[in-house]
Protein backbone atom coordinates (compact mmCIF):
# COMPACT_ATOMS: atom_id res chain seq x y z
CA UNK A 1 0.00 0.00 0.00
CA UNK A 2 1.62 3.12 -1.26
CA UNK A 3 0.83 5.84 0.60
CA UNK A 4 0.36 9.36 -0.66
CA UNK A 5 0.82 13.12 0.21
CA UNK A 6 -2.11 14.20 -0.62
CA UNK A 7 -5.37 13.95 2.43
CA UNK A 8 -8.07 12.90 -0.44
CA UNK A 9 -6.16 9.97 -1.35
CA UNK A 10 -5.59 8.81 2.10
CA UNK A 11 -8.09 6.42 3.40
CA UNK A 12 -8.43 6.04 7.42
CA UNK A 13 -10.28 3.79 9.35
CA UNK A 14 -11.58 4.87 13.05
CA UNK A 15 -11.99 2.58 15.63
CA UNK A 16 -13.34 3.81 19.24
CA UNK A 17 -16.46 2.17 21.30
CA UNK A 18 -17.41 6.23 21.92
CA UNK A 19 -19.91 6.59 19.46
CA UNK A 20 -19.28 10.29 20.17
CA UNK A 21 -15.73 11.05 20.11
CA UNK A 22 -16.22 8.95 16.48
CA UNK A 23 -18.82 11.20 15.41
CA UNK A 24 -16.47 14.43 15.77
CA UNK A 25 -13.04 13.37 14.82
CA UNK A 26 -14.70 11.76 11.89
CA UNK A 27 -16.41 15.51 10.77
CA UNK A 28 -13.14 16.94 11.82
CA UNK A 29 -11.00 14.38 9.29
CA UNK A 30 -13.28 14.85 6.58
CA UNK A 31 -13.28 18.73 6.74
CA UNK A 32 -9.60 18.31 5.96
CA UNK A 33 -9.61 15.33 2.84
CA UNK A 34 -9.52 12.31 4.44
CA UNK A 35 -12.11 9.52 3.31
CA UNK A 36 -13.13 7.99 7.15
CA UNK A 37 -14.80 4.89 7.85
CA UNK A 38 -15.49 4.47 11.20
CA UNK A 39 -16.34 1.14 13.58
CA UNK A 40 -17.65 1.23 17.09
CA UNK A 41 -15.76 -2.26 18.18
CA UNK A 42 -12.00 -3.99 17.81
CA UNK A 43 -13.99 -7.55 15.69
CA UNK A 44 -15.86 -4.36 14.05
CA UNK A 45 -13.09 -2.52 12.82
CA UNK A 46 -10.64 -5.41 12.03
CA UNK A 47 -13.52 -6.95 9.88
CA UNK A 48 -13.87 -3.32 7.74
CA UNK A 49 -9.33 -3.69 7.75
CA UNK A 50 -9.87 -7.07 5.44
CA UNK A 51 -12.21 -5.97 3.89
CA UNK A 52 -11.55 -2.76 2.33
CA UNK A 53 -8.03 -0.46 1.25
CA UNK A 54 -7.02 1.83 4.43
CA UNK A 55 -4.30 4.06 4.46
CA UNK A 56 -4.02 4.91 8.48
CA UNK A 57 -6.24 3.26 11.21
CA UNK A 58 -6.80 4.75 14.23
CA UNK A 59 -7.77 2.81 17.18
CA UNK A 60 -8.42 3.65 20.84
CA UNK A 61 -6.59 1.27 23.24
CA UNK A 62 -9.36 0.56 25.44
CA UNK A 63 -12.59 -1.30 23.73
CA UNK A 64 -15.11 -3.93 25.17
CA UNK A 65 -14.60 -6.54 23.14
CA UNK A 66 -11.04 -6.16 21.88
CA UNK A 67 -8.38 -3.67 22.85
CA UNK A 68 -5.96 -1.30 20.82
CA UNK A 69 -3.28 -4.37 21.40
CA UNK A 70 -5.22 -6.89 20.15
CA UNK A 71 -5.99 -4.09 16.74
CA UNK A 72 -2.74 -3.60 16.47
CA UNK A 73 -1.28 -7.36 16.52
CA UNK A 74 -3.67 -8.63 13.58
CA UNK A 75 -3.53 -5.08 11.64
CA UNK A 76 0.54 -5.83 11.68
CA UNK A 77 -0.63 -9.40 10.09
CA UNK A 78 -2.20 -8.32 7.62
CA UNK A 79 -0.55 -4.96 6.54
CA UNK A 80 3.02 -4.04 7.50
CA UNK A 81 2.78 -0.50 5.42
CA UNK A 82 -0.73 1.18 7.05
CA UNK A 83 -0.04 3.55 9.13
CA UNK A 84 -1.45 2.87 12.92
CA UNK A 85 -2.04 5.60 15.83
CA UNK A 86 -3.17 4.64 19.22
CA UNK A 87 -6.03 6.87 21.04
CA UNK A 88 -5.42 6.44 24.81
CA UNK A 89 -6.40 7.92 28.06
CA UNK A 90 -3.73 10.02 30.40
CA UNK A 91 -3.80 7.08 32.51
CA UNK A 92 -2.78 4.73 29.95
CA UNK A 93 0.52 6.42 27.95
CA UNK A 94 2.81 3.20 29.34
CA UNK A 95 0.20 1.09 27.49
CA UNK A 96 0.65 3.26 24.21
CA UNK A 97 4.62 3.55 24.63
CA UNK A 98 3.57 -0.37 24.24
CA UNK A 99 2.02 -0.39 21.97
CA UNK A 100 4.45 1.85 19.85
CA UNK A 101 7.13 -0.87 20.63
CA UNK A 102 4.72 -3.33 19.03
CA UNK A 103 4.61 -1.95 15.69
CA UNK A 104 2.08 1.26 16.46
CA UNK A 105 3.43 4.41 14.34
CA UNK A 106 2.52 7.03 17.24
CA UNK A 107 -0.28 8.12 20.26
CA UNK A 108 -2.54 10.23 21.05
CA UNK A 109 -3.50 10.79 24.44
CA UNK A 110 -6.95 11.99 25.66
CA UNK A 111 -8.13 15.03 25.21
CA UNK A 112 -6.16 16.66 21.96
CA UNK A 113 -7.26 19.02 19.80
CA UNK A 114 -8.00 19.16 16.12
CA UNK A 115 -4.13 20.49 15.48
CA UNK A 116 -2.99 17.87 17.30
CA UNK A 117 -4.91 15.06 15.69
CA UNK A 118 -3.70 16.53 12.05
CA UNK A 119 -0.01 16.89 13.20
CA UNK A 120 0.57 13.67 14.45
CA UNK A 121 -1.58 11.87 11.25
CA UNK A 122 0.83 13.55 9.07
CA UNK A 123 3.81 13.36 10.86
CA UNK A 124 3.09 9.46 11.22
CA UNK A 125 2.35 9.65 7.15
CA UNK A 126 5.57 11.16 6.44
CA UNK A 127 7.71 9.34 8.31
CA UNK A 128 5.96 6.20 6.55
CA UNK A 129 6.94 7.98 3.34
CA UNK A 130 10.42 8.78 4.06
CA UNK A 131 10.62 4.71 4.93
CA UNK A 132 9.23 3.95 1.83
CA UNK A 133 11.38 6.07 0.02
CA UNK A 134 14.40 4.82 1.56
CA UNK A 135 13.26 1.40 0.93
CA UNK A 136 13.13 2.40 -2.66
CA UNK A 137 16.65 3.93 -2.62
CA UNK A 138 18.37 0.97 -0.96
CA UNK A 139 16.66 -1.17 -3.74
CA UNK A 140 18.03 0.57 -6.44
CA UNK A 141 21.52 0.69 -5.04
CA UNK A 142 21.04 -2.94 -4.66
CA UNK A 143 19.93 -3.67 -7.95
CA UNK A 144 22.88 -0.88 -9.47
CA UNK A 145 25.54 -2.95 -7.59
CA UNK A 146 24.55 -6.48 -8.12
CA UNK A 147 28.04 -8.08 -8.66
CA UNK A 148 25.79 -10.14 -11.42
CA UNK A 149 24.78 -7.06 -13.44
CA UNK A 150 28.37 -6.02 -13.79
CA UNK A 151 30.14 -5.87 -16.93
CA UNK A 152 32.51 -8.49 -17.00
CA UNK A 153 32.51 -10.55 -20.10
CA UNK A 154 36.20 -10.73 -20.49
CA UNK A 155 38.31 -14.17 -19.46
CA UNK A 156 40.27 -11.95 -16.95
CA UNK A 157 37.65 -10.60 -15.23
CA UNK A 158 35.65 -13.65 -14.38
CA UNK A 159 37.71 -15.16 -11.52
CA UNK A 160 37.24 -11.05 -10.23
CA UNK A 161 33.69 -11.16 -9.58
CA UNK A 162 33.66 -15.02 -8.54
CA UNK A 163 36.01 -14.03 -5.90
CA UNK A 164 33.94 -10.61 -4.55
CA UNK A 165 30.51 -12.90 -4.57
CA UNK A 166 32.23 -15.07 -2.53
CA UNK A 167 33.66 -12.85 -0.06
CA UNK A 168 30.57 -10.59 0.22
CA UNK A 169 28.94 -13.08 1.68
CA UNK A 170 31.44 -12.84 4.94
CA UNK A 171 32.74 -10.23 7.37
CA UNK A 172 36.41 -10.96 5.66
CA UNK A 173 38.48 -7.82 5.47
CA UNK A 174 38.96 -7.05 1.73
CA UNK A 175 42.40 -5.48 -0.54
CA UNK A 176 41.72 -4.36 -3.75
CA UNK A 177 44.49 -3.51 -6.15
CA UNK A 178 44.49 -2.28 -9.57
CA UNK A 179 46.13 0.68 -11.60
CA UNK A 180 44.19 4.02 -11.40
CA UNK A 181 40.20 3.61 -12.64
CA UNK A 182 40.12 0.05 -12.95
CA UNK A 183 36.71 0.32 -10.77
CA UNK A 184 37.97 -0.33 -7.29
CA UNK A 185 35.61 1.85 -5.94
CA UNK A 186 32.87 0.40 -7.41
CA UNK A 187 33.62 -3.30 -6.46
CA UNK A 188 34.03 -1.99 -2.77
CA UNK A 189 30.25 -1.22 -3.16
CA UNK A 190 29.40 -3.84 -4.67
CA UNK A 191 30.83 -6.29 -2.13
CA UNK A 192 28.86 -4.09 0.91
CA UNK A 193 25.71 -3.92 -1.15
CA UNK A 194 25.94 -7.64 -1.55
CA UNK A 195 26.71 -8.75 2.05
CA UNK A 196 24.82 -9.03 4.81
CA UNK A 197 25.89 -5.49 6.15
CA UNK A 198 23.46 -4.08 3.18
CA UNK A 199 21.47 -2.05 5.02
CA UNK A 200 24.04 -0.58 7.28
CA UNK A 201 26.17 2.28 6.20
CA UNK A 202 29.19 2.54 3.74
CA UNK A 203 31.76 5.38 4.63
CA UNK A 204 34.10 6.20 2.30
CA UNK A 205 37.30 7.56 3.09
CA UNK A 206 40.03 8.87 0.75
CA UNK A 207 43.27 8.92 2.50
CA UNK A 208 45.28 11.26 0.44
CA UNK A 209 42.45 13.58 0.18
CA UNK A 210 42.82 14.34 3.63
CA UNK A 211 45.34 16.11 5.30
CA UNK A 212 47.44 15.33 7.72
CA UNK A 213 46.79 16.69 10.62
CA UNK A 214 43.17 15.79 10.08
CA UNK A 215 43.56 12.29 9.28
CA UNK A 216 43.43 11.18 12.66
CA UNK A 217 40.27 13.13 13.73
CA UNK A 218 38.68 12.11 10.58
CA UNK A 219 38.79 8.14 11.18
CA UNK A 220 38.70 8.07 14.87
CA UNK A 221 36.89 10.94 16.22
CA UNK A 222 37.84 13.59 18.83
CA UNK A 223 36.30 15.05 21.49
CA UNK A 224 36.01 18.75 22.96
CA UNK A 225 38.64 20.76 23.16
CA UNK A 226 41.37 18.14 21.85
CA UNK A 227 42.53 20.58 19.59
CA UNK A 228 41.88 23.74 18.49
CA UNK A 229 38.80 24.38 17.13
CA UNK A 230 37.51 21.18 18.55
CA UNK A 231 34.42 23.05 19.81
CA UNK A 232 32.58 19.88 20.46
CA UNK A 233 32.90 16.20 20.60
CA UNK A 234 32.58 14.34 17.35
CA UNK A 235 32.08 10.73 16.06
CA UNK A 236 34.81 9.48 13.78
CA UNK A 237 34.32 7.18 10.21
CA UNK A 238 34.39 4.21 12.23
CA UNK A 239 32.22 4.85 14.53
CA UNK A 240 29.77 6.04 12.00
CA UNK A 241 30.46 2.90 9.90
CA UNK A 242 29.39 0.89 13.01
CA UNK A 243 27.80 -2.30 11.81
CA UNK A 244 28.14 -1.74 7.89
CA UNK A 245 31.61 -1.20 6.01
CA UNK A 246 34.62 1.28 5.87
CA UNK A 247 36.01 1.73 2.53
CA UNK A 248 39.66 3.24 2.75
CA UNK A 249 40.25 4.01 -0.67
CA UNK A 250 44.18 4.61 -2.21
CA UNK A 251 45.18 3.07 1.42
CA UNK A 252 49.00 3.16 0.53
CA UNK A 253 48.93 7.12 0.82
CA UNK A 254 48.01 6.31 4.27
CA UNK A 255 50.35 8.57 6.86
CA UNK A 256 52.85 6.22 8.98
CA UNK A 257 51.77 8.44 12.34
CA UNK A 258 48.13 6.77 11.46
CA UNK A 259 49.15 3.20 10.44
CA UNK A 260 49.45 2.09 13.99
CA UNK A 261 46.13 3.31 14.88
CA UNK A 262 44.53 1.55 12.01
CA UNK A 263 46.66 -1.73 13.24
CA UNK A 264 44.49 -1.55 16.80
CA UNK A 265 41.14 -1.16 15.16
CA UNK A 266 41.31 -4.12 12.53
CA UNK A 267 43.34 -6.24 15.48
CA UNK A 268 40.97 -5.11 18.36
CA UNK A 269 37.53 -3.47 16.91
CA UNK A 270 37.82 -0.85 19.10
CA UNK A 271 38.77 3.14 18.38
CA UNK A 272 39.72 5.72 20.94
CA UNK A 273 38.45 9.33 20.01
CA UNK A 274 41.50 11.66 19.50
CA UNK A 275 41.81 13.77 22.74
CA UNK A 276 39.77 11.27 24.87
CA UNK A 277 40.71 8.32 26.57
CA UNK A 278 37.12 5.94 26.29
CA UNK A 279 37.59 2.51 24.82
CA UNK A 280 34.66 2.81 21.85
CA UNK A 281 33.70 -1.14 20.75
CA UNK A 282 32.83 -1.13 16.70
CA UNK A 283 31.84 -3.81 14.57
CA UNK A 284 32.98 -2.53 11.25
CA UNK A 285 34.02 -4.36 7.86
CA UNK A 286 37.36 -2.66 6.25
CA UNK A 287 37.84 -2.79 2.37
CA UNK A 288 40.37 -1.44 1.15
CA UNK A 289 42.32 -0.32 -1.88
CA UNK A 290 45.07 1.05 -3.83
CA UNK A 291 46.78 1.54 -7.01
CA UNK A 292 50.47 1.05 -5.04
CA UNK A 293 52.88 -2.27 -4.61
CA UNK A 294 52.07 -2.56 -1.00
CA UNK A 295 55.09 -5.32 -0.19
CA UNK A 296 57.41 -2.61 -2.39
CA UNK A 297 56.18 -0.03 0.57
CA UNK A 298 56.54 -2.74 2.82
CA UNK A 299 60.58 -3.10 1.63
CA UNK A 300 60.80 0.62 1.53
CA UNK A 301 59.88 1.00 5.01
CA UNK A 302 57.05 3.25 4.92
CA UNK A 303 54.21 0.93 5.05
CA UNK A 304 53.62 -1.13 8.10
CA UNK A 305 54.12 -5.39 7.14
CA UNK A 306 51.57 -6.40 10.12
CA UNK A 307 49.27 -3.56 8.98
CA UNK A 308 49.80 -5.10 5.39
CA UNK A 309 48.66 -8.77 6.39
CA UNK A 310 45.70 -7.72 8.27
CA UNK A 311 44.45 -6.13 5.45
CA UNK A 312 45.65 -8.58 2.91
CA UNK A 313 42.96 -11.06 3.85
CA UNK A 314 41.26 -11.24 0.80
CA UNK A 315 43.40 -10.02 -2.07
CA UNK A 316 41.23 -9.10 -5.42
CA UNK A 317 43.36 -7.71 -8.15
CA UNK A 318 41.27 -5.96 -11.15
CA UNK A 319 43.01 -6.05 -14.49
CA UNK A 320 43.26 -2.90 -16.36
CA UNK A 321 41.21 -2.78 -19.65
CA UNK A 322 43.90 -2.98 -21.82
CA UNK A 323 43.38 -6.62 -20.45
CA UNK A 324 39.94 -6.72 -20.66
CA UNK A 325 38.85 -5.68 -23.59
CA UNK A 326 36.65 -7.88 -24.87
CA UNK A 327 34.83 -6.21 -22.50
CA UNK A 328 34.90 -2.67 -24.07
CA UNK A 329 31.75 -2.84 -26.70
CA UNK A 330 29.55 -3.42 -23.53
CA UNK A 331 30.67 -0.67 -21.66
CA UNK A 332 30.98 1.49 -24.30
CA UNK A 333 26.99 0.83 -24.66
CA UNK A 334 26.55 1.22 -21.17
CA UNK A 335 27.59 4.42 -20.99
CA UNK A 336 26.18 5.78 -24.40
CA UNK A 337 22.96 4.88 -22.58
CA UNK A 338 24.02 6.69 -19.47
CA UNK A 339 24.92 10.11 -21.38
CA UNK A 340 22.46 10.06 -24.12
CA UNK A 341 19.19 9.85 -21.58
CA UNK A 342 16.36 10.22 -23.55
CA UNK A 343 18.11 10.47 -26.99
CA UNK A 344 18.53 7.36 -29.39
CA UNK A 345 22.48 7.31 -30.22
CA UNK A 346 24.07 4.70 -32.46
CA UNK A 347 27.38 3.37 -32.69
CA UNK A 348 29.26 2.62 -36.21
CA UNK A 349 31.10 -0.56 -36.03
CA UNK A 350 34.80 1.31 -36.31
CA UNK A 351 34.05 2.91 -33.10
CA UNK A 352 34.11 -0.12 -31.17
CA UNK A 353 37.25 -1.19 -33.31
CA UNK A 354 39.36 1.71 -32.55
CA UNK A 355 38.15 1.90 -28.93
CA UNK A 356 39.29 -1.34 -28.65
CA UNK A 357 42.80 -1.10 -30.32
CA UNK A 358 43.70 1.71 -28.17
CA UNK A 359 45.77 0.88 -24.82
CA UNK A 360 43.49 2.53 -21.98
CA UNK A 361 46.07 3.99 -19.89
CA UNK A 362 43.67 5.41 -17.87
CA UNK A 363 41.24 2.56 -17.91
CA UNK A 364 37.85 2.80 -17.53
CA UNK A 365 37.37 5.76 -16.07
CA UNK A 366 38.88 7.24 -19.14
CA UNK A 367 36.54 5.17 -21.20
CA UNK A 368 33.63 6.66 -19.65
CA UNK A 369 34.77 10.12 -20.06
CA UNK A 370 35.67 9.71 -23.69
CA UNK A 371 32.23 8.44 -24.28
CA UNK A 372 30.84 11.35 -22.22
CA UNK A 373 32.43 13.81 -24.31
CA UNK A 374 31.56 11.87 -27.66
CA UNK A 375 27.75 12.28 -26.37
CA UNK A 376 27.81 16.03 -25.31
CA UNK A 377 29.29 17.63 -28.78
CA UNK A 378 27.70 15.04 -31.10
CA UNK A 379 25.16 16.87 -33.11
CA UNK A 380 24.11 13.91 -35.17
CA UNK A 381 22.35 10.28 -33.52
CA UNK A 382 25.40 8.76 -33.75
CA UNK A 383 28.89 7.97 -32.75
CA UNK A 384 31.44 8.01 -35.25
CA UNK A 385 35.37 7.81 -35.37
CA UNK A 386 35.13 11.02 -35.84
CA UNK A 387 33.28 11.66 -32.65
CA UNK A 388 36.23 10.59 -31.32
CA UNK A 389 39.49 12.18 -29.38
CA UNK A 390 42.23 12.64 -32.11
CA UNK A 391 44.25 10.71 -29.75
CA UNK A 392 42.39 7.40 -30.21
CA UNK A 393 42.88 5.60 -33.39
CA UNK A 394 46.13 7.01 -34.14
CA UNK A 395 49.09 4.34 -34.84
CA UNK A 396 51.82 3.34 -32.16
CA UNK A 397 55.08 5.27 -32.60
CA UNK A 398 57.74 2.91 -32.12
CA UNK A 399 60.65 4.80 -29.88
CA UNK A 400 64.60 3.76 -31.01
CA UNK A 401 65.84 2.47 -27.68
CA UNK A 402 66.64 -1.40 -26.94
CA UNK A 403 63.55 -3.56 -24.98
CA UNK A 404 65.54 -5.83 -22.27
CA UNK A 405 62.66 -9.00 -21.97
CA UNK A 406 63.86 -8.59 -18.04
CA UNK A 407 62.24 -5.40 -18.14
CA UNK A 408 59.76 -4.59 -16.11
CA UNK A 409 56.33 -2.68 -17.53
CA UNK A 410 57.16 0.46 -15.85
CA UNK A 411 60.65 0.07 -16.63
CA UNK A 412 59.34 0.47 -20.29
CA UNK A 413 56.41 2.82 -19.19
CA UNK A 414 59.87 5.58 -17.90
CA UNK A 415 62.05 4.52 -21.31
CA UNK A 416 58.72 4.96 -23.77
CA UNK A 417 58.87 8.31 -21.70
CA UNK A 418 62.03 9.36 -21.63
CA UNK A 419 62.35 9.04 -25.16
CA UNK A 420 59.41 10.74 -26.19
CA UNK A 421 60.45 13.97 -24.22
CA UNK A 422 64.22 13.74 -26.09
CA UNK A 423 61.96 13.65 -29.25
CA UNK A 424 59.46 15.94 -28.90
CA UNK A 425 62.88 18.54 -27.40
CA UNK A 426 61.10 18.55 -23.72
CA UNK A 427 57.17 19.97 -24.92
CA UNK A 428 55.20 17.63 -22.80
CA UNK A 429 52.17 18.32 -24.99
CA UNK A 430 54.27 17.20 -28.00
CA UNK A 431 55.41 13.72 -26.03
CA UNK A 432 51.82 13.04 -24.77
CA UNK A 433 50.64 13.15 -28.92
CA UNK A 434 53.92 10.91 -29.90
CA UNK A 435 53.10 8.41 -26.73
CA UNK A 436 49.26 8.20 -28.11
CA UNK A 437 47.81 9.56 -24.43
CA UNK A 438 46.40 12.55 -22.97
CA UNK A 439 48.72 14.87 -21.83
CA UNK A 440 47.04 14.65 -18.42
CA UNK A 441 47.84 10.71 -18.35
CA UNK A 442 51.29 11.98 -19.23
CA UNK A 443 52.05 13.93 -16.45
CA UNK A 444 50.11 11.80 -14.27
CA UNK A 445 53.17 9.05 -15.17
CA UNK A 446 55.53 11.50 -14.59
CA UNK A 447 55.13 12.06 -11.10
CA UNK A 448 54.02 8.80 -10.31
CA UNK A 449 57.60 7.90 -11.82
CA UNK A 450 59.57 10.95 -9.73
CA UNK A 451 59.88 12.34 -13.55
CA UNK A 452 58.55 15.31 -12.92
């Protein structure tokens, strides 16, 4: 039973054995749009409840036959989604309180007024809406991150999503790797909004995005006065994640000074709030991920190796698409169908080919944005190569310098580099043309790479 803003569409049923009080609050409720039935008797009004479509019932507590308890428990049977208000003496409120555990939306105690009746019908209503509205919101989300409904058609990505079905369906902590908009971030969704932790919340946290000095604060709390401008006490991710999932996205940026504190709280499940000293229990799933050799950090010294193997539980690596790309033509559709809305867009068959022969450095996420763009300046219904960045399509250059097969790929990545900036005289613009990428991919490499 949907139920709806609007008084004229809302349907209530009155039940009270005070022919009187019925007689009023039913001219009263019809003044203001309701449609009111009303029954003198519990058997009475559960009989007209079965029968017939009601939107809210309202039901004194005290009857001669049957009481508001007795209402409730079959109306709650019968119809999870009607809204139900208890009328009740001033003697009786621990009876309604009761009753409100049992399933009752609100109470109204004896005597009210006409503003109070309507404010606490509609409050009840909207609350019921705002459920039903979340219920509709959580289903989508479901539904958007079914690990089934992915795109994943490839060879290399089945084991992927075998592996996150599998571990959604436990509390094991999770480690996703993969270059730089592979989809990490969507996977860590789609693992929460396929575990039993659904319907709890998903933080997200992205450690290099915040700084330093707030790191701390951020995942663990503080309270007043720890530091300045700590006006008042405050909850921390965790303890806001409490019972669903933590994502800690790009986890290999994470600060040393914070590593230890992160250690505790996967080892022990508890979090201390910076500035206090109360042991706070949480029950909290961690996923997380990064586009970093974790064990190189772990060699280098500046990521913690027992930090590393508590989070290394479950290790999913997602290929990039250049390995994947079987899997292009169907995301390629999915996204013309995200950008183009209501408009019909086709796509010629040498789209798909030179989407496909071109190596993805940034990987999906660059995908989507090409296609994005495609959509937004095509002035025709369809996608051609020339809809295309200039970029895409264009043949390999093939750089004079000796390939060692020991080589590893970002051994190549820096020479490929290297010798496109000798080429090109140092114009980075120039190098990112001659290397076939965006010049923002470019100097993405380049720092990655200490190049720049």
């Amino acid at each position: 039973m949907t139920i709806h803003s609007d008084r004229k569409n809302l349907r209530l049923l009155l039940i009270d054995d005070d022919i009187n009080l019925c007689t009023v609050l039913r001219h009263q409720l019809m003044k203001h749009g309701f449609v009111v039935e009303t029954a003198y008797s519990g058997r009475e009004g559960l009989r007209l409840f079965s029968e017939k479509d009601f939107d809210i019932v309202l039901t004194d507590i005290q009857m001669g036959d049957l009481n508001g308890i007795e209402v409730l428990k079959q109306i709650r049977r019968e119809n999870e989604q009607a809204v139900v208000i208890i009328i009740t003496a001033y003697g009786s409120v621990d009876n309604a309180v009761e009753a409100c555990r049992m399933g009752a939306d609100d109470y109204l105690t004896k005597p009210f007024g006409q503003e109070q009746l309507l404010f606490v019908i509609e409050k009840a209503v909207r609350f019921r809406q705002l459920q039903e509205e979340n219920w509709q919101l959580r289903t989508e989300v479901t539904e958007k991150y079914r690990l089934g409904n992915m795109i994943a058609h490839s060879a290399a990505m089945e084991p992927v999503i075998q592996m996150a079905m599998q571990v959604a369906r436990s509390n094991a902590t999770v480690l996703l790797t993969g270059e730089s908009g592979t989809g990490k971030e969507l996977f860590a969704r789609a693992i929460h909004y396929n575990s039993p932790r659904a319907s709890k919340p998903l933080i997200t946290v992205n450690c290099p995005s915040i700084p330093e000095h707030l790191l701390e604060s951020e995942l663990f709390g503080h309270v007043k006065g720890a530091f300045t401008g700590a006006l008042r006490d405050r909850k921390g991710k965790f303890e806001l994640a409490d019972g669903g999932t933590i994502f800690l996205d790009e986890i290999g940026d994470l600060k040393e000074s914070v590593q230890a504190k992160l250690l505790r709280v996967l080892q022990e499940h508890e979090v201390e709030r910076l500035g206090g000293s109360e042991v706070i229990r949480v029950d909290v799933r961690v996923i997380a991920a990064t586009n970093k050799n974790l064990e190189e950090l772990v060699r280098q010294g500046r990521f913690r190796e027992d930090l590393y193997y508590r989070l290394n539980v479950v290790p999913i690596h997602i290929p990039p698409l250049r390995e994947r790309k079987e899997d292009i033509p169907f995301l390629v559709d999915a996204f013309v169908k995200k950008f183009a809305g209501e408009r019909s867009v086709t796509v010629e068959p040498e789209v798909y080919s030179r989407l496909q022969a071109y190596h993805w450095p940034g990987n999906v996420r660059e995908l989507e944005n090409v296609i994005e763009r495609a959509i937004v300046l095509s002035n025709t219904p369809r996608l051609t190569p020339e809809s295309l960045p200039s970029y895409i399509g264009q043949s390999a250059t093939v750089f004079p310098f000796e390939m060692d097969p020991s080589f590893t790929l970002e051994e190549i990545e820096k020479q490929a580099i290297q010798a496109a900036l000798k080429k090109s005289g140092g114009n980075r613009t120039r190098a990112a043309q001659l290397l076939g990428v965006p010049r923002h991919v470019l100097l993405y490499r380049l720092k990655k790479f200490g190049m720049d």
